[in-house]
Protein backbone atom coordinates (compact mmCIF):
# COMPACT_ATOMS: atom_id res chain seq x y z
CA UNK A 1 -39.84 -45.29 -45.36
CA UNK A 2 -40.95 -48.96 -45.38
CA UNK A 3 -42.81 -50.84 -48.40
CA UNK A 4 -44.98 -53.86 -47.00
CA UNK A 5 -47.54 -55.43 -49.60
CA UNK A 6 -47.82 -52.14 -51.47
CA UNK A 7 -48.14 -50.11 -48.31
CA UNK A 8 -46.17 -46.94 -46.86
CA UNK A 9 -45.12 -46.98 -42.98
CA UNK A 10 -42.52 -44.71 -42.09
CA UNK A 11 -40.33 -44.45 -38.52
CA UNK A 12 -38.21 -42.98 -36.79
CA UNK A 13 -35.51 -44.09 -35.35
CA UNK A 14 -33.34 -41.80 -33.18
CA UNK A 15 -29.55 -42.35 -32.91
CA UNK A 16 -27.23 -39.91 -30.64
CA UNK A 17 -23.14 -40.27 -30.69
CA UNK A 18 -23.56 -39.61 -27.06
CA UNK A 19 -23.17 -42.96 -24.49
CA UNK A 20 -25.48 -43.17 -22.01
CA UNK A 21 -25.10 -46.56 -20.85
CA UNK A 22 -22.96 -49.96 -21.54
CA UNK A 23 -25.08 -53.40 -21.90
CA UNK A 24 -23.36 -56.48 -21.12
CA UNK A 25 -23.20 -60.16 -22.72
CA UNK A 26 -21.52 -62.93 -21.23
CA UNK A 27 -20.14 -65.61 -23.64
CA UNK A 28 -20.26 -68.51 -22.75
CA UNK A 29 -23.92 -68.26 -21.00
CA UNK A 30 -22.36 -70.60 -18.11
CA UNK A 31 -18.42 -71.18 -18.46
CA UNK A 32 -16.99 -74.00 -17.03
CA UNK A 33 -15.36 -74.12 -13.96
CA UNK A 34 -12.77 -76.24 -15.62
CA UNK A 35 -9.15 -74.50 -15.10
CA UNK A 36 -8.97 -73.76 -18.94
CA UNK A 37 -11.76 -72.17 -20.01
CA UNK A 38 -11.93 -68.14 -20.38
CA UNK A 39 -15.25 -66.10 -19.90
CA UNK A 40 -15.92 -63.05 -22.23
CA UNK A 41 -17.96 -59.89 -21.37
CA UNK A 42 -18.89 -57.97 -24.46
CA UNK A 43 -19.36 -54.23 -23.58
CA UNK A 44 -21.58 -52.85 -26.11
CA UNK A 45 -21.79 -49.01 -25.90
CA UNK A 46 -25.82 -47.55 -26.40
CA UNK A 47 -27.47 -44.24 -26.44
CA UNK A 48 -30.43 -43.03 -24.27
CA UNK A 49 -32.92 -45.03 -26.13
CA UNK A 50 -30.99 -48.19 -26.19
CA UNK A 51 -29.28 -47.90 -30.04
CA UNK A 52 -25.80 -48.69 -30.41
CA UNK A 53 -23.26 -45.74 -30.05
CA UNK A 54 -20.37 -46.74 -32.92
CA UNK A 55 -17.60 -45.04 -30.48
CA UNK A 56 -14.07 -45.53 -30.74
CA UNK A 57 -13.42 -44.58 -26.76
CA UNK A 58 -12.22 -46.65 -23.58
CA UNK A 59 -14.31 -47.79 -20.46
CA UNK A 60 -12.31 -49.14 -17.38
CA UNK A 61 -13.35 -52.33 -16.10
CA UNK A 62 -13.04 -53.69 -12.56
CA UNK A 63 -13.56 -57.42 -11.41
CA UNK A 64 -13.81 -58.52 -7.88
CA UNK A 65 -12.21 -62.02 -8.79
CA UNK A 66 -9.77 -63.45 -10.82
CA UNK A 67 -7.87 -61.81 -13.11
CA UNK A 68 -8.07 -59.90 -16.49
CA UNK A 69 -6.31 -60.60 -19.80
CA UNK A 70 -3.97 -58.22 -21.35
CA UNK A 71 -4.34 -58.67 -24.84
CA UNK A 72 -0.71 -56.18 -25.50
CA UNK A 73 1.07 -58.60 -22.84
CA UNK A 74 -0.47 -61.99 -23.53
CA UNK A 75 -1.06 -62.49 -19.73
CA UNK A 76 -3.61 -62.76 -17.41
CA UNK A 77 -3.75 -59.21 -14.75
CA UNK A 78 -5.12 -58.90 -11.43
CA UNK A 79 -5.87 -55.08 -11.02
CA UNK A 80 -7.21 -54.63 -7.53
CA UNK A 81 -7.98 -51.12 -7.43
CA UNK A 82 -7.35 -48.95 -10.30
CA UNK A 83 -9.00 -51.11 -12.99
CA UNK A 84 -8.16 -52.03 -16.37
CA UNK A 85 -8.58 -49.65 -19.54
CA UNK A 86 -10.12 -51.86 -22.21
CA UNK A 87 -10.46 -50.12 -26.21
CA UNK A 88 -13.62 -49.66 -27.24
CA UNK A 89 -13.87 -49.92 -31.03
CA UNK A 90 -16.98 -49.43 -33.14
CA UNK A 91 -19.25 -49.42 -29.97
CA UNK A 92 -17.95 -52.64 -28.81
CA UNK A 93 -14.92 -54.40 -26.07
CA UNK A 94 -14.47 -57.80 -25.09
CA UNK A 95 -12.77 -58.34 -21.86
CA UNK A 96 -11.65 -62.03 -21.09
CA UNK A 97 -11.78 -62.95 -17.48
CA UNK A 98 -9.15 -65.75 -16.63
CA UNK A 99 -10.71 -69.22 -15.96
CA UNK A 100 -11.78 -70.62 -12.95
CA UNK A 101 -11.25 -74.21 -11.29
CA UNK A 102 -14.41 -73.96 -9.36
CA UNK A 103 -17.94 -72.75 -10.00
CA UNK A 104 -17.73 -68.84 -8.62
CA UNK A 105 -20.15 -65.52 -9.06
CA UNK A 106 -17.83 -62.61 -10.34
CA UNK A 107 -19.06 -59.20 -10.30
CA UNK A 108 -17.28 -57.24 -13.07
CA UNK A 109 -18.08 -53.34 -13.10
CA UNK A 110 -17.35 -51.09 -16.11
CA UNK A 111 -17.48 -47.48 -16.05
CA UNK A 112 -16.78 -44.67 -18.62
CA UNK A 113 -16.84 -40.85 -19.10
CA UNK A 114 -15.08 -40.31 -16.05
């Protein structure tokens, strides 16, 4: 229940624990095609009605360019066709995609439950 200027408005807000679907923000909005510079995906697991899911689970990722970083080996990986397991922890994974010396689209797939 909310209290506004004396008043009473309550809502409902329904959570599941069950995934339904991943959203996706890139960080930086542009990154620089400048050799150096990584791009990061946060993977943000939600329920059927958009809420965060606070799962602890793993999605694979796939990339159709460049390569991604292994955060246990310290090194960028290229994983053509199996994909690369990424930890999801509290309903969140960052992947970071290894820079690029020219400007490039990459399409970067992530699926889970499978």
């Amino acid at each position: 229940i909310l209290r506004f200027n004396g008043k009473e408005d309550e809502k409902k807000i329904l959570v599941s624990n069950e995934i339904a679907d991943l959203k996706f923000k890139l960080y930086p909005q542009e990154p620089p095609a400048d050799g150096r510079s990584s791009a990061y995906v946060e993977i943000l697991t939600v329920d059927k009605n958009g809420n965060p899911v606070k799962a602890n689970t793993y999605v694979k990722v796939f990339v159709d360019r460049g390569d991604v970083y292994d955060y246990r080996t310290g090194q960028y990986k290229k994983f053509v066709n199996d994909g690369f397991k990424v930890k999801v922890i509290g309903g969140r994974a960052i992947v970071r995609l290894s820079p690029s010396r020219k400007p490039e689209e990459r399409k970067l797939k992530a699926v889970f439950g499978e």
